[in-house]
PDB file of N, CA and C in Angstrom:
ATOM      1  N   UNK A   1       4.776 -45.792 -12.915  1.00  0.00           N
ATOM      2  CA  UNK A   1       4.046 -46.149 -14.105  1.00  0.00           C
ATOM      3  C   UNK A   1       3.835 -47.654 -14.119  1.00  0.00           C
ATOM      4  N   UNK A   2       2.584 -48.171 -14.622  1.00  0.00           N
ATOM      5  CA  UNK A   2       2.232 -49.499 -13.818  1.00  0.00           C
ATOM      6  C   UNK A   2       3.079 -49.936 -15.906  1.00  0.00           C
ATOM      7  N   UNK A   3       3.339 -51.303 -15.204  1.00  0.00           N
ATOM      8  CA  UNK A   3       3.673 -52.131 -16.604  1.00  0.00           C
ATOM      9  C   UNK A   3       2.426 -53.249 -16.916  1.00  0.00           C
ATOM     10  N   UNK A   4       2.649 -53.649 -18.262  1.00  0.00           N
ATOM     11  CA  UNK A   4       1.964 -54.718 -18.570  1.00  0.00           C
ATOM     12  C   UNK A   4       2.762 -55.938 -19.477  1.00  0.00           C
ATOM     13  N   UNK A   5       2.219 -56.530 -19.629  1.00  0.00           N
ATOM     14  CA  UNK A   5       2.979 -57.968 -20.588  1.00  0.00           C
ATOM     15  C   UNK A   5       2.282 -57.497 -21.979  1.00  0.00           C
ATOM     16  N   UNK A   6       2.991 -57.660 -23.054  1.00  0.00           N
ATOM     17  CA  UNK A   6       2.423 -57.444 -24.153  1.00  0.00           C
ATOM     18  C   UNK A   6       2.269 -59.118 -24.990  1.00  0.00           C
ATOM     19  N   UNK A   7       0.744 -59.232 -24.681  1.00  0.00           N
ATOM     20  CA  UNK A   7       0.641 -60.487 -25.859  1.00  0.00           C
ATOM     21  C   UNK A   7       0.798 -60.749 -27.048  1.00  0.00           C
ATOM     22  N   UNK A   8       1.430 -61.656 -27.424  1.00  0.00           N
ATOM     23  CA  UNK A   8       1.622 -61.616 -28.930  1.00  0.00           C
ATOM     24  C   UNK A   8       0.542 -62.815 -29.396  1.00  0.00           C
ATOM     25  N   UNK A   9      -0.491 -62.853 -30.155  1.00  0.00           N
ATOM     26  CA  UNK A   9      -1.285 -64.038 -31.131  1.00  0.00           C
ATOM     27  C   UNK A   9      -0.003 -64.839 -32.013  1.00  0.00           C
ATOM     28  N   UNK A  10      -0.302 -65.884 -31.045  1.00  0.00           N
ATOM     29  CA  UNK A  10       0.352 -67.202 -31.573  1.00  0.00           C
ATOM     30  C   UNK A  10       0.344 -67.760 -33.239  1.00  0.00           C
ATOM     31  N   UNK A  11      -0.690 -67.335 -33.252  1.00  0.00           N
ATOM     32  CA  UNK A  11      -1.390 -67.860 -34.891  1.00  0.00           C
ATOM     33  C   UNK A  11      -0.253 -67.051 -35.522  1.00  0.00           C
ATOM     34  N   UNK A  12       0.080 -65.836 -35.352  1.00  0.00           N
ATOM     35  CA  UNK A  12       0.805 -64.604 -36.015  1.00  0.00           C
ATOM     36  C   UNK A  12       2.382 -64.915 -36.773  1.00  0.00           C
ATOM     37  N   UNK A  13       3.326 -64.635 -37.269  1.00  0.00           N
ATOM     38  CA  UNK A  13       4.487 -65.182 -37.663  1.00  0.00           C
ATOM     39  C   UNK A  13       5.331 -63.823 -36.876  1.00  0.00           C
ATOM     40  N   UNK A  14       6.333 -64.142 -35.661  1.00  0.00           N
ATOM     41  CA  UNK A  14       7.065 -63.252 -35.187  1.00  0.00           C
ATOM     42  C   UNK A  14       7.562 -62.460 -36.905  1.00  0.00           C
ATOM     43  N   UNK A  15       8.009 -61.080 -36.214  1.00  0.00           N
ATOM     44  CA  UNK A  15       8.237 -59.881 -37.231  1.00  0.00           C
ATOM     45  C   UNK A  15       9.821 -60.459 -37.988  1.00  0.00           C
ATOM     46  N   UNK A  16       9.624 -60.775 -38.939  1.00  0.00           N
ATOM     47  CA  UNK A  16      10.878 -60.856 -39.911  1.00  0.00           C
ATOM     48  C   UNK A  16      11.902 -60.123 -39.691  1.00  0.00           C
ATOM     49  N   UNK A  17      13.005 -59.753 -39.552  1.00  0.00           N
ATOM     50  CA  UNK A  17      13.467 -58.766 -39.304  1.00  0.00           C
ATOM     51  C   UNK A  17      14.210 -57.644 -40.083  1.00  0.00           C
ATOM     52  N   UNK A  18      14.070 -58.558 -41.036  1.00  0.00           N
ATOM     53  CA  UNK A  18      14.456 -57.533 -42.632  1.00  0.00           C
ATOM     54  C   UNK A  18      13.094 -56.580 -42.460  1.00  0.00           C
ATOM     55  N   UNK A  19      11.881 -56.904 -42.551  1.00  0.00           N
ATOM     56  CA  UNK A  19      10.605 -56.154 -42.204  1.00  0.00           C
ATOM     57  C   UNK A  19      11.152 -54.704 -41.480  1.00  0.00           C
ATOM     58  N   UNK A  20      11.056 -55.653 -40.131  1.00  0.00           N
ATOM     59  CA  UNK A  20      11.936 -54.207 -39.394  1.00  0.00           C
ATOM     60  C   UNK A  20      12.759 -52.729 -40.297  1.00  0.00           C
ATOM     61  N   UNK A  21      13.802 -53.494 -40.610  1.00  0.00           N
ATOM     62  CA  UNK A  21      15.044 -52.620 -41.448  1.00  0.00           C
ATOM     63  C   UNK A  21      13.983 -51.920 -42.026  1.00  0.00           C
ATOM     64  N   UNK A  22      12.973 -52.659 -43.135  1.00  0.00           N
ATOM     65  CA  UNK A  22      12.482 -51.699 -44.495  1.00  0.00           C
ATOM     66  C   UNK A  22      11.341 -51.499 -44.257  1.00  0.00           C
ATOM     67  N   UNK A  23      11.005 -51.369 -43.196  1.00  0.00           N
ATOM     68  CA  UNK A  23       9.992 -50.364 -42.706  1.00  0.00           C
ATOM     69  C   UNK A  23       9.872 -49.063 -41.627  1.00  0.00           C
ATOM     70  N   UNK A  24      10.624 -49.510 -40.695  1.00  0.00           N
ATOM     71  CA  UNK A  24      11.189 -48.716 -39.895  1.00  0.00           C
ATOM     72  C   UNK A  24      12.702 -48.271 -39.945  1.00  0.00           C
ATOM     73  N   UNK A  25      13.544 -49.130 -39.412  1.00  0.00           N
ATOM     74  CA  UNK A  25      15.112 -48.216 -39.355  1.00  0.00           C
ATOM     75  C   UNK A  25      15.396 -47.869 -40.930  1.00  0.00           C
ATOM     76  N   UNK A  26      15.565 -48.532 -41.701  1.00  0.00           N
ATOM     77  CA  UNK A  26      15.942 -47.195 -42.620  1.00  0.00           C
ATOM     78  C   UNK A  26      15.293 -45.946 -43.203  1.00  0.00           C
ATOM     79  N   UNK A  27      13.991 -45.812 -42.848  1.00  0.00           N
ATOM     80  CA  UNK A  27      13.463 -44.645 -43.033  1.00  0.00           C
ATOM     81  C   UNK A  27      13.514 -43.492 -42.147  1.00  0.00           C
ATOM     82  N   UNK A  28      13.975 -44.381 -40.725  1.00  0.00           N
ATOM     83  CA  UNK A  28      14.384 -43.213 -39.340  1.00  0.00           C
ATOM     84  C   UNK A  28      15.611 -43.180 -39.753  1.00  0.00           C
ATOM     85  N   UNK A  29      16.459 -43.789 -40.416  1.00  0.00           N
ATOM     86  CA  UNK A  29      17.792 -43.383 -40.804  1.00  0.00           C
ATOM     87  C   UNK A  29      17.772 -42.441 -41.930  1.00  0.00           C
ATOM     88  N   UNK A  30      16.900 -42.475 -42.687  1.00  0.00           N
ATOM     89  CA  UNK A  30      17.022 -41.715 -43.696  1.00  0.00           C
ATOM     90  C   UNK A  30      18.218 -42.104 -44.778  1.00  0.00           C
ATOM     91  N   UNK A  31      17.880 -43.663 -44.623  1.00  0.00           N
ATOM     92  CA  UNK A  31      19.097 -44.096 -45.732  1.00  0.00           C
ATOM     93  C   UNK A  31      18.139 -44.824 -46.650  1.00  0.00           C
ATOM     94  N   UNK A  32      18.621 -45.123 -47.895  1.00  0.00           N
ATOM     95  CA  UNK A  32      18.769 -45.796 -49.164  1.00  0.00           C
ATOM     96  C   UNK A  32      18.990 -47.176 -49.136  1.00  0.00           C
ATOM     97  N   UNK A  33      17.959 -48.126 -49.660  1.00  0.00           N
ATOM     98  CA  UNK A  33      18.987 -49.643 -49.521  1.00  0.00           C
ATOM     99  C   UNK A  33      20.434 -49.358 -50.230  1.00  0.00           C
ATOM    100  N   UNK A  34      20.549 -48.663 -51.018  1.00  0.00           N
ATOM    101  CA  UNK A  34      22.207 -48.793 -51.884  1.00  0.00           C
ATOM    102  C   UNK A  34      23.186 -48.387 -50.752  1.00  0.00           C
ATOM    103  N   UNK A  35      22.517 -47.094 -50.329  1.00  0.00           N
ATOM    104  CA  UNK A  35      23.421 -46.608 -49.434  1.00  0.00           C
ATOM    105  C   UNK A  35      23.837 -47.675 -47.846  1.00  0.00           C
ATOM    106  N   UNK A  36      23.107 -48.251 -47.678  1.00  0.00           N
ATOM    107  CA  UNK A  36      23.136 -49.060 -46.471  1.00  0.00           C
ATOM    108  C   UNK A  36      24.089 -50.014 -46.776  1.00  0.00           C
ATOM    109  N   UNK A  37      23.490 -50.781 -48.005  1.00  0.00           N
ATOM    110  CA  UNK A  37      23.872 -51.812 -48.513  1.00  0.00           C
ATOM    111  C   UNK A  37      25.818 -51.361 -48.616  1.00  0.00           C
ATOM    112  N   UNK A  38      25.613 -50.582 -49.635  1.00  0.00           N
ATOM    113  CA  UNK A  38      27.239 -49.816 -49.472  1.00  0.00           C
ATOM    114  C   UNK A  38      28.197 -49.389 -48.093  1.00  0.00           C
ATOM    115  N   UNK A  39      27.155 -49.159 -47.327  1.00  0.00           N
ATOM    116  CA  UNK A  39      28.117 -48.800 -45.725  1.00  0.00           C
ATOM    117  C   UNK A  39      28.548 -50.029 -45.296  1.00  0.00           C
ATOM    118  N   UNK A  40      27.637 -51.119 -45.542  1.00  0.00           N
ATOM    119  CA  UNK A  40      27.759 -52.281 -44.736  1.00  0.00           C
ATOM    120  C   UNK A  40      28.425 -53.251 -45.529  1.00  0.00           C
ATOM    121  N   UNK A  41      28.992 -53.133 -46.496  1.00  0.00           N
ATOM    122  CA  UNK A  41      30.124 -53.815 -47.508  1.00  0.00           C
ATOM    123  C   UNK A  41      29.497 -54.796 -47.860  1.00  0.00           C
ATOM    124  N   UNK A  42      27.991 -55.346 -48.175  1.00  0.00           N
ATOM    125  CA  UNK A  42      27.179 -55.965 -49.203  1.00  0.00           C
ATOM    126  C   UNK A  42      26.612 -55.859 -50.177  1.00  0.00           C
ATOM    127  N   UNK A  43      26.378 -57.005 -50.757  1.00  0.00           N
ATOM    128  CA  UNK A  43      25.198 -56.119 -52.514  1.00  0.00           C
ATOM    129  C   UNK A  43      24.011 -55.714 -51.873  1.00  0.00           C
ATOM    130  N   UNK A  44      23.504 -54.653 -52.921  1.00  0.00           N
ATOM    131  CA  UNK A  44      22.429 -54.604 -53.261  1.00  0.00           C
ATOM    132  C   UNK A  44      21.227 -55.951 -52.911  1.00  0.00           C
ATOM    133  N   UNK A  45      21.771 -56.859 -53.346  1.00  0.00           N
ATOM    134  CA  UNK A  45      20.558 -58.143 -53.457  1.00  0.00           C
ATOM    135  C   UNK A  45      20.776 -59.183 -52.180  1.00  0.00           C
ATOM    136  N   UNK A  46      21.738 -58.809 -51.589  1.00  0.00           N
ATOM    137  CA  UNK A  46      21.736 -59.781 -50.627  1.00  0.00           C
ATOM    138  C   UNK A  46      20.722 -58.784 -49.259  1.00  0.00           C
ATOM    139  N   UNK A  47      21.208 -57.592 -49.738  1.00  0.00           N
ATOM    140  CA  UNK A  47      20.295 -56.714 -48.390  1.00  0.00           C
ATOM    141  C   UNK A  47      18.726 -56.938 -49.188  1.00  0.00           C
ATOM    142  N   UNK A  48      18.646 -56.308 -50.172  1.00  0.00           N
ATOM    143  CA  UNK A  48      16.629 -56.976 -51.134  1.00  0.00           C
ATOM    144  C   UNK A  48      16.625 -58.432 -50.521  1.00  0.00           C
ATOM    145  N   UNK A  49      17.089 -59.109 -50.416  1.00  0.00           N
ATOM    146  CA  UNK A  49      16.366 -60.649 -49.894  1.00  0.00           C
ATOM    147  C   UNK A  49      16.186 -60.456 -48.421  1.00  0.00           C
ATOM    148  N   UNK A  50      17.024 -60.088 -47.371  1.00  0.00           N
ATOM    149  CA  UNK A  50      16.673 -59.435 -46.114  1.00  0.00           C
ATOM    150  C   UNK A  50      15.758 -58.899 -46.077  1.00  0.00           C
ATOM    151  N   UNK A  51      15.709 -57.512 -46.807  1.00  0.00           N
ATOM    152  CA  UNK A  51      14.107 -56.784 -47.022  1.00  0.00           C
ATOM    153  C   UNK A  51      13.249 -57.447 -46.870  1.00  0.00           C
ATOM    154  N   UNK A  52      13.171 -58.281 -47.940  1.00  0.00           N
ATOM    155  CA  UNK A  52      12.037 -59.057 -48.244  1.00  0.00           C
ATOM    156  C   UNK A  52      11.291 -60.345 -47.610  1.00  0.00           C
ATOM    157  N   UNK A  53      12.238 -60.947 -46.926  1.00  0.00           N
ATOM    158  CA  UNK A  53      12.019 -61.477 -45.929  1.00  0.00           C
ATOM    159  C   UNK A  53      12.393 -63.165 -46.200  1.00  0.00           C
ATOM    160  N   UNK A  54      13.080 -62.909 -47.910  1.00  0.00           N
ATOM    161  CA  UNK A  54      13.003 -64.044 -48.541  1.00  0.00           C
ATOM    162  C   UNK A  54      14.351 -64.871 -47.995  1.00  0.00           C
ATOM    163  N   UNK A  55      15.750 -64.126 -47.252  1.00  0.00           N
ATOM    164  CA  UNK A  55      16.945 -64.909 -46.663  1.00  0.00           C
ATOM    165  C   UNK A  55      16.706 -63.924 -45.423  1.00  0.00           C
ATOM    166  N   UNK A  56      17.294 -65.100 -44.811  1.00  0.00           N
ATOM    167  CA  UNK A  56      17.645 -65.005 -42.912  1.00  0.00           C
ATOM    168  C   UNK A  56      18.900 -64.218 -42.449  1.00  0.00           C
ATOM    169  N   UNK A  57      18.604 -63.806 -41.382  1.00  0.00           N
ATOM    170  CA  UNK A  57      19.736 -62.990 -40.559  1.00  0.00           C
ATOM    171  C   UNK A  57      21.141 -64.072 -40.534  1.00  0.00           C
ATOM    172  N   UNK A  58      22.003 -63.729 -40.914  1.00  0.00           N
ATOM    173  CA  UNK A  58      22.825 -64.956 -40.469  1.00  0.00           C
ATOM    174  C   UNK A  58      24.003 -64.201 -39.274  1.00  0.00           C
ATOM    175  N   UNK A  59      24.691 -64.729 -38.186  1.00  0.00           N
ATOM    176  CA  UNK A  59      25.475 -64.311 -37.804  1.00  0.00           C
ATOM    177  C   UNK A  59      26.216 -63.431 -37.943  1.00  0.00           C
ATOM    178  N   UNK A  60      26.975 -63.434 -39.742  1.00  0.00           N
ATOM    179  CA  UNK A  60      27.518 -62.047 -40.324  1.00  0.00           C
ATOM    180  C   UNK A  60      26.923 -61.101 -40.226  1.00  0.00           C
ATOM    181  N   UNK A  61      25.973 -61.421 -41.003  1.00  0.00           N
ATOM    182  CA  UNK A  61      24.909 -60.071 -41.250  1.00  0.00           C
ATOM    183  C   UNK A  61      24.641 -59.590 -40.196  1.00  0.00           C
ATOM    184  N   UNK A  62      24.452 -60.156 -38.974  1.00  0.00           N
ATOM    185  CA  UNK A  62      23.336 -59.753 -37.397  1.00  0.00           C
ATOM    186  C   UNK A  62      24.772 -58.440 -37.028  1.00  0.00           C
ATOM    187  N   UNK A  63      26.417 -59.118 -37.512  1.00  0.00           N
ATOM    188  CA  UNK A  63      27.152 -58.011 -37.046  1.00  0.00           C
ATOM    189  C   UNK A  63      27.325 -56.930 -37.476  1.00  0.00           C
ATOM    190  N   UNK A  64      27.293 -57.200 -39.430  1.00  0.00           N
ATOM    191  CA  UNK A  64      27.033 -55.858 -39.947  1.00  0.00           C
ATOM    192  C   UNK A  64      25.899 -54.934 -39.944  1.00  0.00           C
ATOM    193  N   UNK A  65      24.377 -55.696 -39.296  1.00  0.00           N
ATOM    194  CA  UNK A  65      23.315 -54.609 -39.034  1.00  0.00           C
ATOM    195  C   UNK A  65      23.644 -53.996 -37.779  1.00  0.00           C
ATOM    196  N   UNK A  66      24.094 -54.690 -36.921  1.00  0.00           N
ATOM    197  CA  UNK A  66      24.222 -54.150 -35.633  1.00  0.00           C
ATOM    198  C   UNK A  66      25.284 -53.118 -35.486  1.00  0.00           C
ATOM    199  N   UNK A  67      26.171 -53.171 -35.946  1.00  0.00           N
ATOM    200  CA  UNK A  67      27.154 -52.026 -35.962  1.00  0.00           C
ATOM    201  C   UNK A  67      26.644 -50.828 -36.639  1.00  0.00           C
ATOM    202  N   UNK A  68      26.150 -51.164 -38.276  1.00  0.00           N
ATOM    203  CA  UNK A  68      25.454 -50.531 -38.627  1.00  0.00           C
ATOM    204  C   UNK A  68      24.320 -49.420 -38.005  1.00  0.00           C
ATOM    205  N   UNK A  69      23.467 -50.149 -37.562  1.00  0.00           N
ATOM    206  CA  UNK A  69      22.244 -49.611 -36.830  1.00  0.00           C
ATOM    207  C   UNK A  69      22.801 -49.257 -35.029  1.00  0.00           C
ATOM    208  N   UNK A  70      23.894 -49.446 -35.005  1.00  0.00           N
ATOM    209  CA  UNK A  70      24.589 -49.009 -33.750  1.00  0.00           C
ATOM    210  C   UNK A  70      23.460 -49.772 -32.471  1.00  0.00           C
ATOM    211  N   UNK A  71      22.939 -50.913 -32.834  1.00  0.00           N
ATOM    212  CA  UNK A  71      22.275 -51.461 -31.402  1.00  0.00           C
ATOM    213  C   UNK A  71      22.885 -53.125 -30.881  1.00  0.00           C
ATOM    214  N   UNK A  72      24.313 -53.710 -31.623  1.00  0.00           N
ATOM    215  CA  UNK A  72      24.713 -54.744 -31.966  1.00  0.00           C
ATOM    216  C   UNK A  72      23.919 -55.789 -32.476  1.00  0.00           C
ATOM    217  N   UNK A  73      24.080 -56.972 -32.812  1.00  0.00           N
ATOM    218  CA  UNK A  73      23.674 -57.749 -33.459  1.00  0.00           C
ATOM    219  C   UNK A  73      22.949 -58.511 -32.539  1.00  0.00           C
ATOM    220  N   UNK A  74      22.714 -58.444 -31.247  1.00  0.00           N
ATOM    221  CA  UNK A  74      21.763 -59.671 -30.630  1.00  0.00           C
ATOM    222  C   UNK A  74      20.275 -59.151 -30.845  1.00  0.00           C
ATOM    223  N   UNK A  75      19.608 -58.481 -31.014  1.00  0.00           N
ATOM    224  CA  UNK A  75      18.553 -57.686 -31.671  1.00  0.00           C
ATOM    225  C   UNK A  75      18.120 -58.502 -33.166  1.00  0.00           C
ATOM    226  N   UNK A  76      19.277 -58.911 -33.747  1.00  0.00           N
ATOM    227  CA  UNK A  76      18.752 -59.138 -35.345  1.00  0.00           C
ATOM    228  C   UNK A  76      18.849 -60.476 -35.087  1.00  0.00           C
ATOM    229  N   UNK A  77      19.694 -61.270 -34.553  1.00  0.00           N
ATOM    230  CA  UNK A  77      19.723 -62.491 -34.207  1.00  0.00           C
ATOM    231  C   UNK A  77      18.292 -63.286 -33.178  1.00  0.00           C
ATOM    232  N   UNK A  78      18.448 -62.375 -32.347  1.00  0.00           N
ATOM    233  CA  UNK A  78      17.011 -63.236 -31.817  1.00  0.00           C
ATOM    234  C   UNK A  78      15.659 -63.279 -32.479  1.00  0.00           C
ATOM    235  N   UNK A  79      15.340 -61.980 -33.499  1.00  0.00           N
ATOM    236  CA  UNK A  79      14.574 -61.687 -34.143  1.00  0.00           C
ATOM    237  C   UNK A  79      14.392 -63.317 -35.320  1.00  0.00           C
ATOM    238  N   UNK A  80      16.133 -62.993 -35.844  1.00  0.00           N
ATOM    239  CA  UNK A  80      15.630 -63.898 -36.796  1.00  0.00           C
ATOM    240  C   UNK A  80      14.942 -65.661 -36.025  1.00  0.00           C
ATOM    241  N   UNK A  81      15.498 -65.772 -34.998  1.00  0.00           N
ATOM    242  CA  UNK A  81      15.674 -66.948 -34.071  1.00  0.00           C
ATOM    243  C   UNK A  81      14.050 -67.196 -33.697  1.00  0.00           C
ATOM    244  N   UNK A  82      13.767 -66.339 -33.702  1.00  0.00           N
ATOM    245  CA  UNK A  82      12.016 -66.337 -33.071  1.00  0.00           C
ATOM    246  C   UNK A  82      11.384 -66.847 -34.280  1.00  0.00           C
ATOM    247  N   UNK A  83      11.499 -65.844 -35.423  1.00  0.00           N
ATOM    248  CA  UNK A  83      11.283 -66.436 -36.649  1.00  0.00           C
ATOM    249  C   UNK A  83      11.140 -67.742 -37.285  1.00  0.00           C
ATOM    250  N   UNK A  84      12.345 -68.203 -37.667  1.00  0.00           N
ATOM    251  CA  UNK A  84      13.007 -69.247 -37.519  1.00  0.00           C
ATOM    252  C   UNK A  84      11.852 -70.569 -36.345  1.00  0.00           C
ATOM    253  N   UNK A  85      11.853 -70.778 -35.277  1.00  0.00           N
ATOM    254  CA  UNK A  85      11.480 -71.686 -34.473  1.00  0.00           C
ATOM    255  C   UNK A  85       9.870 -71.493 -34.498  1.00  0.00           C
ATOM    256  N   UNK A  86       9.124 -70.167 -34.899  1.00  0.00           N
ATOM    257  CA  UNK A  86       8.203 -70.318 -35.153  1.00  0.00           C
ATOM    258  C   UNK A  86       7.758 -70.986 -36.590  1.00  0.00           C
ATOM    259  N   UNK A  87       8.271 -70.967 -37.437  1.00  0.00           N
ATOM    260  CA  UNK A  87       8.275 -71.642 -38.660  1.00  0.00           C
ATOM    261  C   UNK A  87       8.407 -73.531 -38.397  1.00  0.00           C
ATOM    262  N   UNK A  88       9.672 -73.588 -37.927  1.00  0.00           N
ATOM    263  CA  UNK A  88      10.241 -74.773 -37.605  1.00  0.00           C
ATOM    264  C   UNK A  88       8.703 -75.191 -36.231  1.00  0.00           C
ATOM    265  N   UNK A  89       8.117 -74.925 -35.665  1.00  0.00           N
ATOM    266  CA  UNK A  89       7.234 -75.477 -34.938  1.00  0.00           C
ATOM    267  C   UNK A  89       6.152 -75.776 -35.638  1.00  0.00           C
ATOM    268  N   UNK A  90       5.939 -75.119 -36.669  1.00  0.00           N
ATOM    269  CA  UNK A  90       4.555 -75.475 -37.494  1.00  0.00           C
ATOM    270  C   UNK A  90       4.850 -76.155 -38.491  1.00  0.00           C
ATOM    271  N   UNK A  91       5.851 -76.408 -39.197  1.00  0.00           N
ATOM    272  CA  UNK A  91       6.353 -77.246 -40.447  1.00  0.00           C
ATOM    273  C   UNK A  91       6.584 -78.999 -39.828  1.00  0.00           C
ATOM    274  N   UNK A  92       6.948 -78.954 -38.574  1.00  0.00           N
ATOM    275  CA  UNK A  92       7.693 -79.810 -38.319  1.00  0.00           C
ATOM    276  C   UNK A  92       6.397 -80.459 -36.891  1.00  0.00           C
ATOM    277  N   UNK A  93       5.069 -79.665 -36.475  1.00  0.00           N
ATOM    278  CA  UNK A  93       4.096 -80.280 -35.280  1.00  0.00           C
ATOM    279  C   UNK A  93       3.893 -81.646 -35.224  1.00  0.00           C
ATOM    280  N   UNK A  94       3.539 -82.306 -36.582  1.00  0.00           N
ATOM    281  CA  UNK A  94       3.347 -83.824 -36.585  1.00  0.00           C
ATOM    282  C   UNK A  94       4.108 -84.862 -36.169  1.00  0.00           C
ATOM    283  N   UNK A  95       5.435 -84.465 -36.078  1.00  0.00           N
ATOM    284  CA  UNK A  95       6.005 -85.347 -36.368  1.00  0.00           C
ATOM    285  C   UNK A  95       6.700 -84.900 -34.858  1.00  0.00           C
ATOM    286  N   UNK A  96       7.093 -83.670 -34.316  1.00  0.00           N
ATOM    287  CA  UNK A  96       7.530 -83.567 -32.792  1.00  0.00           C
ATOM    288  C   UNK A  96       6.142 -83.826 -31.809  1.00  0.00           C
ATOM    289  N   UNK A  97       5.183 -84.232 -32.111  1.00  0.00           N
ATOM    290  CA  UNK A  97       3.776 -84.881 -31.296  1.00  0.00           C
ATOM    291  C   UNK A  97       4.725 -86.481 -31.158  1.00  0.00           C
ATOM    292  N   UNK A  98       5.242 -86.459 -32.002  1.00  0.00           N
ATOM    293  CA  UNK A  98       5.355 -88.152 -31.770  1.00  0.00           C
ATOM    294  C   UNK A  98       6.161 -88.889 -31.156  1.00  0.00           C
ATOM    295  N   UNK A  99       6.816 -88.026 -30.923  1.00  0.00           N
ATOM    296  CA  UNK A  99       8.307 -88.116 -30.421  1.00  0.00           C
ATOM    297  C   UNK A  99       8.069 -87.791 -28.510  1.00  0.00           C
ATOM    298  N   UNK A 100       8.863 -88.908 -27.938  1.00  0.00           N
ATOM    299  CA  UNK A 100       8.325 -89.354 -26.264  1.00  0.00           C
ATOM    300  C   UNK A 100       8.982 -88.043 -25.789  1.00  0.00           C
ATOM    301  N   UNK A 101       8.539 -87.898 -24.636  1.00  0.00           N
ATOM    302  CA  UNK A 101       9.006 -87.233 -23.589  1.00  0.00           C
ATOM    303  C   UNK A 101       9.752 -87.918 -22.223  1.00  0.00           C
ATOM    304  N   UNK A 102      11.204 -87.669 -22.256  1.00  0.00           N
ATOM    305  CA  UNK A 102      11.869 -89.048 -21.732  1.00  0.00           C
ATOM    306  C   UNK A 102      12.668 -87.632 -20.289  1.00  0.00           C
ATOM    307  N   UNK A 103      12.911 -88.665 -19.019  1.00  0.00           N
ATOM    308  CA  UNK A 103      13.296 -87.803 -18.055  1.00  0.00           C
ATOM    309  C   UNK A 103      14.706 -88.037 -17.661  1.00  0.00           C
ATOM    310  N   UNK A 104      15.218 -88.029 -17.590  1.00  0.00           N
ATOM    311  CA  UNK A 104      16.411 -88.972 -16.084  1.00  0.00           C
ATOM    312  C   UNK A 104      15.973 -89.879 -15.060  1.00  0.00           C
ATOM    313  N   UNK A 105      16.720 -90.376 -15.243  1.00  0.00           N
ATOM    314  CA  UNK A 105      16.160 -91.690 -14.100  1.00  0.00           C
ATOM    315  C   UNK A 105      16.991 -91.726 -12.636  1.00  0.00           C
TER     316      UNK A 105
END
């Protein structure tokens, strides 16, 4: 089976990864934010801001989704990480243009 590279449009904002959770895995799980939220020994509102895309994966969390979702946490971590540096590249272009490009000598 031949492979291909899948392009991603730059312009685009890599996939949030709370997105992920509340669109896909918990509906193939067939769970509840309460119920999730409850397996994984957090509130309610700290998993809704994940959802939502409004707080970041943090280390903790990447372990309790990953155990959770049984695929470990480097999945939620790079997700958020892509995220993250794509944001941080466009907030921050002006000012890393300006900044030299220095080698070893």
């Amino acid at each position: 089976m031949a492979e291909y590279r899948a392009e991603r449009n730059p312009n685009w904002p890599p996939t949030h990864p709370g997105e992920l959770l509340r669109k896909d895995v918990l509906p193939a799980m067939g769970v509840t934010v309460s119920e999730a939220a409850r397996e994984m020994k957090i509130s309610r509102q700290a998993l809704h801001a994940i959802l939502s895309g409004r707080a970041a994966v943090t280390p903790a969390m990447a372990l309790r989704l990953g155990k959770f979702c049984g695929n470990g946490p480097d999945l939620w971590l790079r997700m958020q990480q892509a995220r993250d540096l794509w944001e941080a590249e466009r907030s921050l272009a002006d000012e890393i243009k300006r900044i030299p490009t220095r080698s070893a000598a």
